[in-house]
C-alpha atoms as a PDB file:
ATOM      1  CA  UNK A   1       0.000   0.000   0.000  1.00  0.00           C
ATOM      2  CA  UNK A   2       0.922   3.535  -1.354  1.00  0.00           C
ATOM      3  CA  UNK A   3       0.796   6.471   0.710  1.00  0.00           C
ATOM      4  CA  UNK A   4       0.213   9.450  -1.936  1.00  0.00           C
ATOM      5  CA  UNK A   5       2.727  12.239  -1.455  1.00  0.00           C
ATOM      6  CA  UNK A   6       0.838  15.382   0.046  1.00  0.00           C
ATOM      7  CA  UNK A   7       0.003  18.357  -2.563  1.00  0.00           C
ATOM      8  CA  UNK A   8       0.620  20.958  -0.233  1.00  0.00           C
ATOM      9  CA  UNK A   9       3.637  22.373   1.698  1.00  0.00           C
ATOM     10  CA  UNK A  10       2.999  21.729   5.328  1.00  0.00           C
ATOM     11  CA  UNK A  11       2.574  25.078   7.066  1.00  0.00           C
ATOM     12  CA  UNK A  12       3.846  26.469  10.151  1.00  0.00           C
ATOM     13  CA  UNK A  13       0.855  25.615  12.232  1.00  0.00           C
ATOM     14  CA  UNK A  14       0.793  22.231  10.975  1.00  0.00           C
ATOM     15  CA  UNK A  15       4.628  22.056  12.665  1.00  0.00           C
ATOM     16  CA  UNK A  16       3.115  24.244  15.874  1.00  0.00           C
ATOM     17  CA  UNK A  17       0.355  21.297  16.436  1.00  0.00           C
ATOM     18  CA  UNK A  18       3.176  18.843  16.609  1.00  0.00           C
ATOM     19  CA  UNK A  19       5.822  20.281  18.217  1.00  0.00           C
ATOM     20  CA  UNK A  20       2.876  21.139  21.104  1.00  0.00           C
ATOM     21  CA  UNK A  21       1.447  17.553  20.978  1.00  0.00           C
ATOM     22  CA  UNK A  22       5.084  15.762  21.459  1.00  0.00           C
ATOM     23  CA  UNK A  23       5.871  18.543  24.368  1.00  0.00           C
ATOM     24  CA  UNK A  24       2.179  17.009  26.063  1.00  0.00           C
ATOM     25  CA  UNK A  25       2.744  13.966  25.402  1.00  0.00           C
ATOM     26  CA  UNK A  26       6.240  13.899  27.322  1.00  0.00           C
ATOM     27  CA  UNK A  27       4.542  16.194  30.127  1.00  0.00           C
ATOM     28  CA  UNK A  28       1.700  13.415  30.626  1.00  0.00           C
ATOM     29  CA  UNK A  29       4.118  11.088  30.487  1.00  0.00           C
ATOM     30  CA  UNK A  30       5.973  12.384  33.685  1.00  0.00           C
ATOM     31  CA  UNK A  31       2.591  13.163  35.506  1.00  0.00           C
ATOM     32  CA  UNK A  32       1.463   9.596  35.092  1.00  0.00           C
ATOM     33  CA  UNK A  33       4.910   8.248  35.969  1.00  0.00           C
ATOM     34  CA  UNK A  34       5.386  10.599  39.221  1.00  0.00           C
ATOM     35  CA  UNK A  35       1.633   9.574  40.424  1.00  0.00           C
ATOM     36  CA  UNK A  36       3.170   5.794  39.680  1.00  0.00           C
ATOM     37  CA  UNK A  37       6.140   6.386  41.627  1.00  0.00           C
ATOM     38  CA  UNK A  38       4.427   8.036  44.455  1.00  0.00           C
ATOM     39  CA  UNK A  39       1.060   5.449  44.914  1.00  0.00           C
ATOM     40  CA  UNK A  40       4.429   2.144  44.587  1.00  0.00           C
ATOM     41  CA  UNK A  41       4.315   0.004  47.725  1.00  0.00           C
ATOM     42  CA  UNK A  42       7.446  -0.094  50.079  1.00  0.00           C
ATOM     43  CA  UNK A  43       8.506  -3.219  48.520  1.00  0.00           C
ATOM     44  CA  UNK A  44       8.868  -1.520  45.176  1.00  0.00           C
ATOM     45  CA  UNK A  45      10.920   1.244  46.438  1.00  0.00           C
ATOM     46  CA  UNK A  46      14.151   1.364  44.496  1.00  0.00           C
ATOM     47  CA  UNK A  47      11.703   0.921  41.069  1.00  0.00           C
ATOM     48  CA  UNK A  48       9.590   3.634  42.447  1.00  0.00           C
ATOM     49  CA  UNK A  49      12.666   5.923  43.195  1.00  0.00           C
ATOM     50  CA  UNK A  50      13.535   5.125  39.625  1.00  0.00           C
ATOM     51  CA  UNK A  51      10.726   5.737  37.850  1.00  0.00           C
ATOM     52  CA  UNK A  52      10.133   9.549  39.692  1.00  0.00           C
ATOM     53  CA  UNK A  53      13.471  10.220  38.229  1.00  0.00           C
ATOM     54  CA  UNK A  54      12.589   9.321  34.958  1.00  0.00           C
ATOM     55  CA  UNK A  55       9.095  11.187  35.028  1.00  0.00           C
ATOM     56  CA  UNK A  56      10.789  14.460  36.388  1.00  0.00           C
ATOM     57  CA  UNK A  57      13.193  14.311  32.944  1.00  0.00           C
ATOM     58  CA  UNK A  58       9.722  13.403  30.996  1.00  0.00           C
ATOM     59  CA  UNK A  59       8.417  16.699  32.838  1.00  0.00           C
ATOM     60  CA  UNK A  60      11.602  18.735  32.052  1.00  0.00           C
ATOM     61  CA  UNK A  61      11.952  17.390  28.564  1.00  0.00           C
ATOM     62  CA  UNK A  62       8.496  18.344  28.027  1.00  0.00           C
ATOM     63  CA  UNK A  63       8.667  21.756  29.451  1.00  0.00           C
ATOM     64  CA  UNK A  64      11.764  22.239  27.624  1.00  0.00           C
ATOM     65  CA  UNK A  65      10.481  21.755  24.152  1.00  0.00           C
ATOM     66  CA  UNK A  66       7.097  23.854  24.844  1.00  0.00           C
ATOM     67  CA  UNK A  67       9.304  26.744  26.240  1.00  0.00           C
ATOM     68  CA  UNK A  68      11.891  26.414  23.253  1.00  0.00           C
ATOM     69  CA  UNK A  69       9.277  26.327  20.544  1.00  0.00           C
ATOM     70  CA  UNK A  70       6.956  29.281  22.175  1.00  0.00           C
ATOM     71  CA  UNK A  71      11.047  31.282  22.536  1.00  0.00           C
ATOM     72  CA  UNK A  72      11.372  30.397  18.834  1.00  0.00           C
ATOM     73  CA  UNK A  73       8.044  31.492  17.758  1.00  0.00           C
ATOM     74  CA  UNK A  74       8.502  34.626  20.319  1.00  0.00           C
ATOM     75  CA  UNK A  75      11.544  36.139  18.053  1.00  0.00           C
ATOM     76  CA  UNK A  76      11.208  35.081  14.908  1.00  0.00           C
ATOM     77  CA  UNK A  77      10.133  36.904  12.312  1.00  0.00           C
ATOM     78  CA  UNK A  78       7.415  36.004  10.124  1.00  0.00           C
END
């Protein structure tokens, strides 16, 4: 199965809309993995210590991108 090539140029708010949904996606991501972390039983607690490290980079990644892209948007020209 053929995809057919798009007949448009893909426009800057087409690349906003993603750029926004990946940055939400990784922010979700680290909310759901810091409510994980925090609700893990005391037998779990070196995987629970683990994940709430990886869902505070999830949370910084995410905030990272979102303030990067709204910076970018903020001084460029168009």
């Amino acid at each position: 199965m053929r995809f057919p090539i798009p007949s448009k140029e893909t426009t800057p708010a087409e690349y906003a809309v993603l750029v926004m949904f990946i940055a939400v996606v990784f922010i979700i991501s680290g909310v759901i993995a810091l409510i994980v972390a925090i609700r893990a039983p005391a037998e779990k607690h070196e995987l629970a210590v683990a994940l709430e490290h990886r869902g505070f980079w999830l949370l910084g990644i995410g905030g990272a991108i979102a303030v990067g892209f709204w910076l970018f948007r903020r001084f460029r020209d168009y």
